[in-house]
C-alpha atoms as a PDB file:
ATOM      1  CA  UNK A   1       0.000   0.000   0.000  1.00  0.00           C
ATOM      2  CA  UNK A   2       1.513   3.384  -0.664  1.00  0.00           C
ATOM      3  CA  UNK A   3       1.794   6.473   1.288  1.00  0.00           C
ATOM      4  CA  UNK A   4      -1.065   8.288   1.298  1.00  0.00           C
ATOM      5  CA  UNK A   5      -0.737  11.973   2.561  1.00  0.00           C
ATOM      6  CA  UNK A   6      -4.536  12.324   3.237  1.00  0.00           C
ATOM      7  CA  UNK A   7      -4.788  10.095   5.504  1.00  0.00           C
ATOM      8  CA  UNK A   8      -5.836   9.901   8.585  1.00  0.00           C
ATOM      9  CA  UNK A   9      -8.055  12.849   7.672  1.00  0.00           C
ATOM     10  CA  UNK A  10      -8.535  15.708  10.031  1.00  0.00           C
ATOM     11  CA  UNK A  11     -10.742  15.081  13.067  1.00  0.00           C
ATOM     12  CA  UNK A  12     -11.361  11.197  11.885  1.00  0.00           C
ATOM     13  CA  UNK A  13     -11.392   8.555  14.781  1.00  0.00           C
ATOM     14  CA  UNK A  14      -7.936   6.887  15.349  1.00  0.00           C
ATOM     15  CA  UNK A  15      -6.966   3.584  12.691  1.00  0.00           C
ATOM     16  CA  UNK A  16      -4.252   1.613  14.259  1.00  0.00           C
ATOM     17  CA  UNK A  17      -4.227  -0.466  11.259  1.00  0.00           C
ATOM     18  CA  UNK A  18      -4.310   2.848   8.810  1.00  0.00           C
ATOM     19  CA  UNK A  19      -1.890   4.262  10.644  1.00  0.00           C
ATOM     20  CA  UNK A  20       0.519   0.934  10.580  1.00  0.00           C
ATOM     21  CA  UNK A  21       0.216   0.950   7.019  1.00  0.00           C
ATOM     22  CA  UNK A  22       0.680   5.151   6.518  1.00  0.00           C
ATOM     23  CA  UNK A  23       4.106   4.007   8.833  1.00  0.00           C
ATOM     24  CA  UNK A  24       4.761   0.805   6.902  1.00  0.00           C
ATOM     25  CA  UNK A  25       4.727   2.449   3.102  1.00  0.00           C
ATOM     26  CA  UNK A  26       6.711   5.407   4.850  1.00  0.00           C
ATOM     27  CA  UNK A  27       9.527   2.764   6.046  1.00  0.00           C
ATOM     28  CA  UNK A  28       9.736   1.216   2.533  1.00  0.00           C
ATOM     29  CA  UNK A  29       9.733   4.262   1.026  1.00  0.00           C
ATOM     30  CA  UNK A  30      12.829   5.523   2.857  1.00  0.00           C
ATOM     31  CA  UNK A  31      14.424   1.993   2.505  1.00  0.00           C
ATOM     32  CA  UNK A  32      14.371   2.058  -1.229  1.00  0.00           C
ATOM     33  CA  UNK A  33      15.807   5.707  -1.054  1.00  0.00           C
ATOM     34  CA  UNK A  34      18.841   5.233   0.639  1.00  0.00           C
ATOM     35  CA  UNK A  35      20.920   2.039   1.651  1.00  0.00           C
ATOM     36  CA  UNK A  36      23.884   2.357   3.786  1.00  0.00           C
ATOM     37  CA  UNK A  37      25.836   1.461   1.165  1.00  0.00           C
ATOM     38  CA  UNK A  38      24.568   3.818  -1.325  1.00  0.00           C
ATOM     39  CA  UNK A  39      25.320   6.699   0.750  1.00  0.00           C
ATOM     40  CA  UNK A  40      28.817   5.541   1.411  1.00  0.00           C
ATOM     41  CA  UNK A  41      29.358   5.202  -2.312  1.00  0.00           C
ATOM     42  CA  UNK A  42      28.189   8.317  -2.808  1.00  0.00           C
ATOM     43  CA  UNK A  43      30.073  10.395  -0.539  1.00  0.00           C
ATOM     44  CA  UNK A  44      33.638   7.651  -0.555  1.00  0.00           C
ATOM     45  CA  UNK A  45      36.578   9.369  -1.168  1.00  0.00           C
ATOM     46  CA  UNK A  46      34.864  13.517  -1.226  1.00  0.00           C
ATOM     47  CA  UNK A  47      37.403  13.971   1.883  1.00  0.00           C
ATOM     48  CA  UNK A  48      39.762  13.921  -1.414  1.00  0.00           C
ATOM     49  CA  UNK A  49      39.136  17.326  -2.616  1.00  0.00           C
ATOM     50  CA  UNK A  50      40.961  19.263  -0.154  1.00  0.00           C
ATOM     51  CA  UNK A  51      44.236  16.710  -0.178  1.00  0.00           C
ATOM     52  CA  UNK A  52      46.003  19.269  -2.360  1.00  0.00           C
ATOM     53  CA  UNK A  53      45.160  22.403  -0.160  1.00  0.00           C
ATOM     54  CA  UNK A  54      48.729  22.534   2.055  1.00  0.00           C
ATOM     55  CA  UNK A  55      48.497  23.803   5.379  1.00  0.00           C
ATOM     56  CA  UNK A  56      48.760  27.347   6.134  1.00  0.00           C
ATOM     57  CA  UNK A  57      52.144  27.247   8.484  1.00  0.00           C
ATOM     58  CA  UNK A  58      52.541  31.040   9.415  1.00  0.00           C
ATOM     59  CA  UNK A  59      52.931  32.323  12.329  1.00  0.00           C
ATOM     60  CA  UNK A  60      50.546  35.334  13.427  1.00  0.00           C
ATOM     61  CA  UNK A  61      51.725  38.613  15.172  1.00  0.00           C
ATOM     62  CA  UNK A  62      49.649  40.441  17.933  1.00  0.00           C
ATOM     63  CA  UNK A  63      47.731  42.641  16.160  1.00  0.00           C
ATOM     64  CA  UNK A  64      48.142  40.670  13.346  1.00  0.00           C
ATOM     65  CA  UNK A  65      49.682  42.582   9.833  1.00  0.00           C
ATOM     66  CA  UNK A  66      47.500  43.113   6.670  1.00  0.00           C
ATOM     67  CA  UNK A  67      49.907  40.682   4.541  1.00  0.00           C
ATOM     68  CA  UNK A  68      49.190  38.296   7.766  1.00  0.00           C
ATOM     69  CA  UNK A  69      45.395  38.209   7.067  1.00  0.00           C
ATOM     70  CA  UNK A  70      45.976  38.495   3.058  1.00  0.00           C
ATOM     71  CA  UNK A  71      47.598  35.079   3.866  1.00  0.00           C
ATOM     72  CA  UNK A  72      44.884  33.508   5.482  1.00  0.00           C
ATOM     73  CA  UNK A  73      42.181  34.881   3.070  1.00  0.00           C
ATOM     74  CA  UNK A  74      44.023  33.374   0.284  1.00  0.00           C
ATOM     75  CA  UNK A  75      44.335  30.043   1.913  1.00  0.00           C
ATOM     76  CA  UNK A  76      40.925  30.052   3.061  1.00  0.00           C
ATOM     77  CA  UNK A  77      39.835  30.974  -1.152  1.00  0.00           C
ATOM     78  CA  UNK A  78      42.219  28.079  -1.804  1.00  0.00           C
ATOM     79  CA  UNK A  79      40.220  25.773   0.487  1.00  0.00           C
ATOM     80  CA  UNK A  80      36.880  27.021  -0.905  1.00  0.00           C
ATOM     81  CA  UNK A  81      37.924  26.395  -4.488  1.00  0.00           C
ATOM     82  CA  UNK A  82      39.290  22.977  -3.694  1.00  0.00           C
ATOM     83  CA  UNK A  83      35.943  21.911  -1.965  1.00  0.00           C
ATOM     84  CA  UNK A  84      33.671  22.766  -5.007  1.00  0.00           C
ATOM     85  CA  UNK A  85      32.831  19.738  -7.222  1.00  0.00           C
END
């Protein structure tokens, strides 16, 4: 039986059995959707991306300078760009 969204209809008495089956064709539903192993197909190996991003070794001064900062922006674009599929 498949989800319907109608029912149980407003102010109607209370269907144990309508409502197991409303629950029932919701599980299925949601099973066919997504297995564990199609999600970890889908996202395997996205960590990836970033691999070629290196780390931003700098040091930072108290207050910090503008070419400081200009560093860290531009790593933080290179992170950004690296992440987009």
């Amino acid at each position: 039986m498949p989800f319907d969204p109608t029912k149980p209809a407003n102010n109607s008495l209370n269907s144990p059995a309508e409502m197991r089956d409303q629950l029932t064709s919701l599980n299925d539903d949601i099973q066919q959707r997504a297995t564990s192993n199609a999600i970890a197909s889908a996202i395997a190996g996205t960590s990836n991306n970033s691999n070629g991003v290196g780390n931003l070794s700098m040091g930072v001064s108290d207050p910090p300078t503008q070419g400081e900062v200009q560093a860290i922006a531009d790593k933080l674009d290179e992170l950004i760009n690296a992440r987009r599929r």
